[in-house]
Structure formats: C-alpha cells, structure tokens
PDB file of N, CA and C in Angstrom:
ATOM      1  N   UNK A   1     -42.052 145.572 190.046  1.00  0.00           N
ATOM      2  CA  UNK A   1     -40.849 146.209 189.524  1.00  0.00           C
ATOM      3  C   UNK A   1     -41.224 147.595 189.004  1.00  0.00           C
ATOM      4  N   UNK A   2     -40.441 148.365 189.317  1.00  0.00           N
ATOM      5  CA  UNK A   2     -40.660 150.053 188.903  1.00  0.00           C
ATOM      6  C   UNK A   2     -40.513 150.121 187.434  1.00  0.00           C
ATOM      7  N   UNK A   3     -40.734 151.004 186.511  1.00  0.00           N
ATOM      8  CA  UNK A   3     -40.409 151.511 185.576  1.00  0.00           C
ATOM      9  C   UNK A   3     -41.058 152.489 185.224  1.00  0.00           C
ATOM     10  N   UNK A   4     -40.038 152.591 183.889  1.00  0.00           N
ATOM     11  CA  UNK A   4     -40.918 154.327 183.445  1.00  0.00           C
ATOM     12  C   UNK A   4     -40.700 154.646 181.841  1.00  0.00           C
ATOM     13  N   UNK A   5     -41.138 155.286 180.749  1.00  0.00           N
ATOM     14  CA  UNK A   5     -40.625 155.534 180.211  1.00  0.00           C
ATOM     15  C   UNK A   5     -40.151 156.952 179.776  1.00  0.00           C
ATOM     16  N   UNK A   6     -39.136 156.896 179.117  1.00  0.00           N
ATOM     17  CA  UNK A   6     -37.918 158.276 178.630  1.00  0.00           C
ATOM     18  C   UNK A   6     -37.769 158.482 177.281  1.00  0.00           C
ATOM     19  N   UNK A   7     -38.698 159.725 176.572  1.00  0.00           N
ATOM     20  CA  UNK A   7     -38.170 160.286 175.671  1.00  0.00           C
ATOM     21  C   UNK A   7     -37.386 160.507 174.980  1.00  0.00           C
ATOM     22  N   UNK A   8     -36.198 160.222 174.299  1.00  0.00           N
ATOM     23  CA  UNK A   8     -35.079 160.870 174.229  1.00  0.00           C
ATOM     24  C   UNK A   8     -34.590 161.264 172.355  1.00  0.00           C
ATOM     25  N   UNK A   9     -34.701 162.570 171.879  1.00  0.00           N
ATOM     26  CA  UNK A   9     -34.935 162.692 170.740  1.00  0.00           C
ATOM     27  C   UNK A   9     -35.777 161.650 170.134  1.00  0.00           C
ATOM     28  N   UNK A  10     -37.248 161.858 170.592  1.00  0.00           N
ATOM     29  CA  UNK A  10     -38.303 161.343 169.617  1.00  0.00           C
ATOM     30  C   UNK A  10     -38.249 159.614 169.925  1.00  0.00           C
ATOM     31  N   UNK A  11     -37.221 159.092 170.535  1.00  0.00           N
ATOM     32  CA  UNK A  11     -37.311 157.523 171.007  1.00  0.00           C
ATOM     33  C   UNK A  11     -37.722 157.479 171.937  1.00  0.00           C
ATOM     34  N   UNK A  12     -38.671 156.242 172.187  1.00  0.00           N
ATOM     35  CA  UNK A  12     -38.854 155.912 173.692  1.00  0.00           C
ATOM     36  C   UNK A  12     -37.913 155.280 174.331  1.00  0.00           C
ATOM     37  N   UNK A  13     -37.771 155.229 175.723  1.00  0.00           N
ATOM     38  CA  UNK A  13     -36.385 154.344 176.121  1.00  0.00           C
ATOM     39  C   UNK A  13     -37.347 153.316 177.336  1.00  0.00           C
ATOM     40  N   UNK A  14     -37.530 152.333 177.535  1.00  0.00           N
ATOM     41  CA  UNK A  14     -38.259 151.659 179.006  1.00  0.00           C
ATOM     42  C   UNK A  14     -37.305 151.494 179.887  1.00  0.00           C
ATOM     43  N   UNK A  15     -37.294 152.202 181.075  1.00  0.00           N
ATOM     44  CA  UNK A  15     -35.976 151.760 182.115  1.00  0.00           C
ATOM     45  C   UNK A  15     -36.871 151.522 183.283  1.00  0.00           C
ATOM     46  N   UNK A  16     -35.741 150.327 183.998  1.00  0.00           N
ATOM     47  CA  UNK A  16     -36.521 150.183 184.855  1.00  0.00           C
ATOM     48  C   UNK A  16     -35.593 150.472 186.140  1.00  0.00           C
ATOM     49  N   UNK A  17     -35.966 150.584 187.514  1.00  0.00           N
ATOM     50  CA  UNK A  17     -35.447 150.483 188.369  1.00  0.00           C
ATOM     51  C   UNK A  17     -34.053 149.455 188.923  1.00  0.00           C
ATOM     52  N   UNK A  18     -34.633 148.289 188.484  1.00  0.00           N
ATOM     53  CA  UNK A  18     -33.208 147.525 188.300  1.00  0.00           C
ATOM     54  C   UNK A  18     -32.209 147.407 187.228  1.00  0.00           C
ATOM     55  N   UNK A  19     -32.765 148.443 185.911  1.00  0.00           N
ATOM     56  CA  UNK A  19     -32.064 148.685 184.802  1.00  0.00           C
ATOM     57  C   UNK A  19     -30.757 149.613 185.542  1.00  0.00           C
ATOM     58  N   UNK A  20     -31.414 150.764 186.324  1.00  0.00           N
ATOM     59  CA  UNK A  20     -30.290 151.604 186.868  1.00  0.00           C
ATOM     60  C   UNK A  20     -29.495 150.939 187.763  1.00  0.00           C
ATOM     61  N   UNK A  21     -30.167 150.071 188.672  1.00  0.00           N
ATOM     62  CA  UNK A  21     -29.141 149.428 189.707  1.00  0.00           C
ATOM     63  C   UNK A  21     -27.888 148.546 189.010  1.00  0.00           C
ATOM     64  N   UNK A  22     -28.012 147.906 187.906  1.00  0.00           N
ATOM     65  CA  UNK A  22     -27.161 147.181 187.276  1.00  0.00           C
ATOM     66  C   UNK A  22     -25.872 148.334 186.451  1.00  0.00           C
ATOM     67  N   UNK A  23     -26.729 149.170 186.047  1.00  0.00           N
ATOM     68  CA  UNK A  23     -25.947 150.331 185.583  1.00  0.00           C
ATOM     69  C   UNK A  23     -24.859 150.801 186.383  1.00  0.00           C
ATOM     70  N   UNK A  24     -25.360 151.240 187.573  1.00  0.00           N
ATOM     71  CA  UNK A  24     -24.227 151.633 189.045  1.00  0.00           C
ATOM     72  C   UNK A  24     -23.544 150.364 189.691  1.00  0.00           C
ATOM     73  N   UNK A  25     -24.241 149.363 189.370  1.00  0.00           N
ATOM     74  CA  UNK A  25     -23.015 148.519 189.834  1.00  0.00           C
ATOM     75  C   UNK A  25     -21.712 147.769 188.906  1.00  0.00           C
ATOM     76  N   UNK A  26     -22.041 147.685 187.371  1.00  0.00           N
ATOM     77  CA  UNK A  26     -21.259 147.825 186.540  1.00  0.00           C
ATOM     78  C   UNK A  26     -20.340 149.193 185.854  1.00  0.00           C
ATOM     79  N   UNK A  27     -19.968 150.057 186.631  1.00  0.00           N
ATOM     80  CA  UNK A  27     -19.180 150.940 186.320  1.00  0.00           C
ATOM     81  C   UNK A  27     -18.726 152.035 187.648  1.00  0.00           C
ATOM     82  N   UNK A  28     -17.699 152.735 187.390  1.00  0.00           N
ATOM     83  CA  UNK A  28     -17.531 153.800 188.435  1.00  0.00           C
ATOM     84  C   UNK A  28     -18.352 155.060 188.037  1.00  0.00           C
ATOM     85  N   UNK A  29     -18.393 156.029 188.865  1.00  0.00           N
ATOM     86  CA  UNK A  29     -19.292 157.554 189.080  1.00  0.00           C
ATOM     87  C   UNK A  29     -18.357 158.458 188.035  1.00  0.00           C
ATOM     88  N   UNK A  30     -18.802 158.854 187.057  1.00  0.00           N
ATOM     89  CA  UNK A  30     -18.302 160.242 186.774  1.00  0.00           C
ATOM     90  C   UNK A  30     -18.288 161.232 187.458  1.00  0.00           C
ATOM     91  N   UNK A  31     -17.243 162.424 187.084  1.00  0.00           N
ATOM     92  CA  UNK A  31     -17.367 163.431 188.046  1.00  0.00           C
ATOM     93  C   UNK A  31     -18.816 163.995 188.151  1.00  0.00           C
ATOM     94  N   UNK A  32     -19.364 164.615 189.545  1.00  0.00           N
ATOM     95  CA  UNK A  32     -20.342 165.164 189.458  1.00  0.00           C
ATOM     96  C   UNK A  32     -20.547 166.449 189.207  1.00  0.00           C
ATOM     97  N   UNK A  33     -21.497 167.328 188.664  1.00  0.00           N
ATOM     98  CA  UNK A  33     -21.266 168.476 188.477  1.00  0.00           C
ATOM     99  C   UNK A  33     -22.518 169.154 189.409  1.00  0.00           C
ATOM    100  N   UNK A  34     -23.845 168.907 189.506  1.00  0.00           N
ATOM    101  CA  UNK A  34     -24.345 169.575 190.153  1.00  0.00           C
ATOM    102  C   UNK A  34     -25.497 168.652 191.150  1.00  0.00           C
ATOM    103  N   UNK A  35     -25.801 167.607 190.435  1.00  0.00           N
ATOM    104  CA  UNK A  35     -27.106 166.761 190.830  1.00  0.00           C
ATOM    105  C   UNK A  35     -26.139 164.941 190.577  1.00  0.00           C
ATOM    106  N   UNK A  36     -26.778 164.366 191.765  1.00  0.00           N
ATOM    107  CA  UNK A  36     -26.454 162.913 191.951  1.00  0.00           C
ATOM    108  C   UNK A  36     -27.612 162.022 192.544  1.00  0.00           C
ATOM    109  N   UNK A  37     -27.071 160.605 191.966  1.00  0.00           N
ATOM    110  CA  UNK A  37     -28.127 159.638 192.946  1.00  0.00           C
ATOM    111  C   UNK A  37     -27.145 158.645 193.711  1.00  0.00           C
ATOM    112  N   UNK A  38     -27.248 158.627 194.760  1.00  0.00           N
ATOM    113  CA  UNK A  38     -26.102 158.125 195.118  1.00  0.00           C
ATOM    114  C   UNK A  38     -26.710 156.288 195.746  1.00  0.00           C
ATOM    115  N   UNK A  39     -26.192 155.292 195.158  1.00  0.00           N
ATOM    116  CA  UNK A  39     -26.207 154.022 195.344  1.00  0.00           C
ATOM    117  C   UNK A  39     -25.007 153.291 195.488  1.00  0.00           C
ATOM    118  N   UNK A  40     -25.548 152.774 196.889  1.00  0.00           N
ATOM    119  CA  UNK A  40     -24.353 151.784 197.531  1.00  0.00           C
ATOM    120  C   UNK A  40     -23.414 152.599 198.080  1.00  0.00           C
ATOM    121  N   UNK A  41     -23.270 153.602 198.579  1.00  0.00           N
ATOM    122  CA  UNK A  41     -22.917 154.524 198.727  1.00  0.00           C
ATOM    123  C   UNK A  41     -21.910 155.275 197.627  1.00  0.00           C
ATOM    124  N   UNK A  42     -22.144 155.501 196.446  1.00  0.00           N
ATOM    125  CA  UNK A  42     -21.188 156.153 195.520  1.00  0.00           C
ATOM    126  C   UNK A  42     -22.279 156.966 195.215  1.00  0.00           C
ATOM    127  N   UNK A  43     -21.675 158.475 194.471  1.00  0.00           N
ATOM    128  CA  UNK A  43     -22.932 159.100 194.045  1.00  0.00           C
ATOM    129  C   UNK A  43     -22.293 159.540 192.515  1.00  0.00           C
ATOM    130  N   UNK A  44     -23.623 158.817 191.700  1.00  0.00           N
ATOM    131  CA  UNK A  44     -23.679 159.128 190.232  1.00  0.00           C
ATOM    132  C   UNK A  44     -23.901 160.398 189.383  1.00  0.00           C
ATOM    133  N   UNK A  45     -23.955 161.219 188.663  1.00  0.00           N
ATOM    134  CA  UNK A  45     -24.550 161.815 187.939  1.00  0.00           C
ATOM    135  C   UNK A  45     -25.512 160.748 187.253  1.00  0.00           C
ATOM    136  N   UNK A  46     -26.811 162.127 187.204  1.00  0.00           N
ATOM    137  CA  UNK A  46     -28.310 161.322 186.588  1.00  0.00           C
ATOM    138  C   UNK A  46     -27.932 161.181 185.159  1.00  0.00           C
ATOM    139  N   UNK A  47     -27.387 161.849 184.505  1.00  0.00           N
ATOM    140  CA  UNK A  47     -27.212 161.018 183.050  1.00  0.00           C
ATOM    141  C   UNK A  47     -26.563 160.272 183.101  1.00  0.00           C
ATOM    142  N   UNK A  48     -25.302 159.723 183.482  1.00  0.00           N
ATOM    143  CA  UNK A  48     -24.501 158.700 183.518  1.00  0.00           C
ATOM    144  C   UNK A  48     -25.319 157.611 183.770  1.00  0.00           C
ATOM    145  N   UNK A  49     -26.315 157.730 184.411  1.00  0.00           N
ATOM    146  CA  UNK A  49     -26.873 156.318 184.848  1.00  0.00           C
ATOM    147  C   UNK A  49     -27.937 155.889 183.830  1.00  0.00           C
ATOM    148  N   UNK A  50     -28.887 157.151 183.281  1.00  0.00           N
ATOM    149  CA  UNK A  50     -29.586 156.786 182.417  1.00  0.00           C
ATOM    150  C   UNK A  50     -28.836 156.335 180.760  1.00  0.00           C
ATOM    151  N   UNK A  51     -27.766 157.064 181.037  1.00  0.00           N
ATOM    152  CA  UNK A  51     -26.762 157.077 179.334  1.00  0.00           C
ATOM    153  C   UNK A  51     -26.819 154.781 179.642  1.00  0.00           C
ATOM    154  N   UNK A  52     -25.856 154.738 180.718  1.00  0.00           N
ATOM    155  CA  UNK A  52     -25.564 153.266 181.070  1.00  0.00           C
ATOM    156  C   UNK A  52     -27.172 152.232 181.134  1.00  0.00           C
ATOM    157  N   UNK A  53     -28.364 152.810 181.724  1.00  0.00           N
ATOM    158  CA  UNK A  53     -29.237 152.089 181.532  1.00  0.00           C
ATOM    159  C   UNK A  53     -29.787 151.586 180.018  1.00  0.00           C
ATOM    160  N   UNK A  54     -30.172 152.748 179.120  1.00  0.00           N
ATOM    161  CA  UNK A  54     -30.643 153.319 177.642  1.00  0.00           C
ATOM    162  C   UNK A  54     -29.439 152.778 176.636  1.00  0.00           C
ATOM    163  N   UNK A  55     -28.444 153.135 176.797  1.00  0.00           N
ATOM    164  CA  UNK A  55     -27.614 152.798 176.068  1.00  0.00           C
ATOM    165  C   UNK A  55     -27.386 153.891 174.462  1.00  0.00           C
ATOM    166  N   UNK A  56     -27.654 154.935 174.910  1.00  0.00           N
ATOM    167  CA  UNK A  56     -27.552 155.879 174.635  1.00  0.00           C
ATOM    168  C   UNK A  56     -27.234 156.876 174.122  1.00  0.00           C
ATOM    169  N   UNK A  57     -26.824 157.570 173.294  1.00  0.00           N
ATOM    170  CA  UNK A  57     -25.501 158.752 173.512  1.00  0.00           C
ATOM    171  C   UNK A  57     -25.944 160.070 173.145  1.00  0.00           C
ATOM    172  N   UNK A  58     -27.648 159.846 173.014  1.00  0.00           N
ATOM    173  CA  UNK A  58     -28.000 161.064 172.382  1.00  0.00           C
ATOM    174  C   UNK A  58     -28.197 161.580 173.584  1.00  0.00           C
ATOM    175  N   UNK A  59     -27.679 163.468 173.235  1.00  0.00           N
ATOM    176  CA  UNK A  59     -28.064 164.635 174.207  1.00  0.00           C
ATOM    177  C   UNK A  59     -29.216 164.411 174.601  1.00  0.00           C
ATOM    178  N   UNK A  60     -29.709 164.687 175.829  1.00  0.00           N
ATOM    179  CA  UNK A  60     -30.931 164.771 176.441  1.00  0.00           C
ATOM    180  C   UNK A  60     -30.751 165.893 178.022  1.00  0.00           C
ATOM    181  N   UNK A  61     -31.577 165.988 178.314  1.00  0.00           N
ATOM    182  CA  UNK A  61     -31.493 167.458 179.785  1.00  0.00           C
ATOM    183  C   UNK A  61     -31.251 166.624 180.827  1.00  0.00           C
ATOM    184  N   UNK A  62     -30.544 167.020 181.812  1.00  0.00           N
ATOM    185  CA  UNK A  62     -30.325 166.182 183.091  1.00  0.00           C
ATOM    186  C   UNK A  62     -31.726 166.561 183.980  1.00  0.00           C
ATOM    187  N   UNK A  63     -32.950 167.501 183.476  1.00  0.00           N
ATOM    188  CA  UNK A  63     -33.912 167.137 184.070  1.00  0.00           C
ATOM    189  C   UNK A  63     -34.875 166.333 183.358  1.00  0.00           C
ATOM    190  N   UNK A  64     -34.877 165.530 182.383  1.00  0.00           N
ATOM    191  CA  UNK A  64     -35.244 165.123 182.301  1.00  0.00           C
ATOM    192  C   UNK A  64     -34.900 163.442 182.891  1.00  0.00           C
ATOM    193  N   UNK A  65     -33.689 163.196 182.950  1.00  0.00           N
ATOM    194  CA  UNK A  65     -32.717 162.173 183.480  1.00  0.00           C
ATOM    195  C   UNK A  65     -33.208 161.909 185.053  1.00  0.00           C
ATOM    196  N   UNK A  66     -33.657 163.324 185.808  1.00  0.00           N
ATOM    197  CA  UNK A  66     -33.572 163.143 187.300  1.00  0.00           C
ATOM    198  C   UNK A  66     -34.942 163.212 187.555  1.00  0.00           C
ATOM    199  N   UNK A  67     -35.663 163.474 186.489  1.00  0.00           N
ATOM    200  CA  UNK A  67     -37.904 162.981 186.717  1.00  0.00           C
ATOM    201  C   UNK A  67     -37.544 161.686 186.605  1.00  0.00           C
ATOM    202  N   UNK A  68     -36.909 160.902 185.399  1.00  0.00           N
ATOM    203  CA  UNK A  68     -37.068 159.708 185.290  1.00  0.00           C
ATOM    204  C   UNK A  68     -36.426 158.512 186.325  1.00  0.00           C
ATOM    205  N   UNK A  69     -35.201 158.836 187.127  1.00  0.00           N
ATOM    206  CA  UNK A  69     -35.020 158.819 188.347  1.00  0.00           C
ATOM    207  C   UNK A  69     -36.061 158.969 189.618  1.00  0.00           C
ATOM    208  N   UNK A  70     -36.703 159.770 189.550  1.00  0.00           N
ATOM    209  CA  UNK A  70     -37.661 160.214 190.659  1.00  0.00           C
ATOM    210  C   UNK A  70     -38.520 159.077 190.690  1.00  0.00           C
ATOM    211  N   UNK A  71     -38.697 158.819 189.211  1.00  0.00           N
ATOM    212  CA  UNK A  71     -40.432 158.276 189.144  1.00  0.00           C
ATOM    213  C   UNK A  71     -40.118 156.601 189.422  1.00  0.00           C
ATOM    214  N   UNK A  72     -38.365 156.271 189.300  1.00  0.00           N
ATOM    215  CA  UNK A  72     -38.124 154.991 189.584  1.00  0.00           C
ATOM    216  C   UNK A  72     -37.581 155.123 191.270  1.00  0.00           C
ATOM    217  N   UNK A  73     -37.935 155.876 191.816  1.00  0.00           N
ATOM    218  CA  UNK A  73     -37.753 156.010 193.436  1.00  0.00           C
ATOM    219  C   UNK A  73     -36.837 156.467 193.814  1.00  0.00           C
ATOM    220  N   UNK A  74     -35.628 157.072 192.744  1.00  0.00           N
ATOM    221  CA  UNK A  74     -34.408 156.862 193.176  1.00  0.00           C
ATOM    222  C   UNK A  74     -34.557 158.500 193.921  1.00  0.00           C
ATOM    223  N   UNK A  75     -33.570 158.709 194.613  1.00  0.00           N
ATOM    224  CA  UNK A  75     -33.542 160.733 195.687  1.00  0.00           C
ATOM    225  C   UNK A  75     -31.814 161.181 194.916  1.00  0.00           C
ATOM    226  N   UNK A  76     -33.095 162.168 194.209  1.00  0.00           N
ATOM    227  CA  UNK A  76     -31.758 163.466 193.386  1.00  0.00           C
ATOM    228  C   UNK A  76     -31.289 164.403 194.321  1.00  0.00           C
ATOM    229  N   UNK A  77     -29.812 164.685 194.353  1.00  0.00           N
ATOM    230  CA  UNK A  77     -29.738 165.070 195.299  1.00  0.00           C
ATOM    231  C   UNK A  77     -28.554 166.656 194.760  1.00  0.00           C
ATOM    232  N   UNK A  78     -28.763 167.510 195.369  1.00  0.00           N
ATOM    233  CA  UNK A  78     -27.434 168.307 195.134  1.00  0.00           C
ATOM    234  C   UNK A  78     -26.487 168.567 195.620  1.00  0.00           C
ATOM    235  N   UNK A  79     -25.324 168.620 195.212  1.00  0.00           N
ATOM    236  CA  UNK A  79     -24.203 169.063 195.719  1.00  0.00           C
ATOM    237  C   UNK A  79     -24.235 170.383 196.122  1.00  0.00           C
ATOM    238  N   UNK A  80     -23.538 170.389 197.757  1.00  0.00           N
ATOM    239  CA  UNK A  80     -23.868 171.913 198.528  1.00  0.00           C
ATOM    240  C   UNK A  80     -23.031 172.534 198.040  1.00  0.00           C
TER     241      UNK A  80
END
C-alpha cells in the first residue's frame, strides 16, 4: 500500500493511496482551477482530495497537495 506523509501547518497528516481513492469516491469534483487528478474518470482538484483524505481545513499550497499526490502515484495534470 502507498503512502506518504504531509505537513500541514506544523502537523503531520499519513495519507495513503487508498485514503484518496475513498475520498473521490465519496464526494463530487469541485470546480477546477488549474491542476487535477482525475479518477474514475472525474477530475478533482489536488486539495479537495487531500482536504477529504486529512480531514482538514487548514490552508496549505496546492503544490504541496500535488508532490503528495505524485508520491502516492496519482498523474497531476493541467488544464489546457
């Protein structure tokens, strides 16, 4: 099983790969604004998925959201 851990103001967060998959399959996609991961064919914004994995609400960078994505296999992708 993948995982990784995430910073987020001074907390650690452990997410794992099937932490996000449960995340995207319990909710719909927010709008996207620049960067997505798209599962099952819907495409997420990377914080939305980490906010839904972490449980969350503190600010954090959407690059940091889309390393921690990367490193669980998932492909960040941009909107053309």
């Amino acid at each position: 099983m993948l995982e990784t851990t995430m910073i987020i103001r001074g907390q650690d967060y452990r997410i794992t790969r099937d932490d996000i998959l449960r995340a995207a399959h319990s909710t719909a996609p927010e709008p996207i604004n620049v960067y997505y991961v798209e599962i099952n064919g819907r495409k997420y914004p990377p914080k939305q998925l980490i906010r839904l994995a972490t449980g969350t609400r503190k600010p954090f960078d959407s690059m940091n959201a889309r390393a921690a994505l990367t490193r669980l296999d998932f492909v960040v992708k941009a909107l053309l």
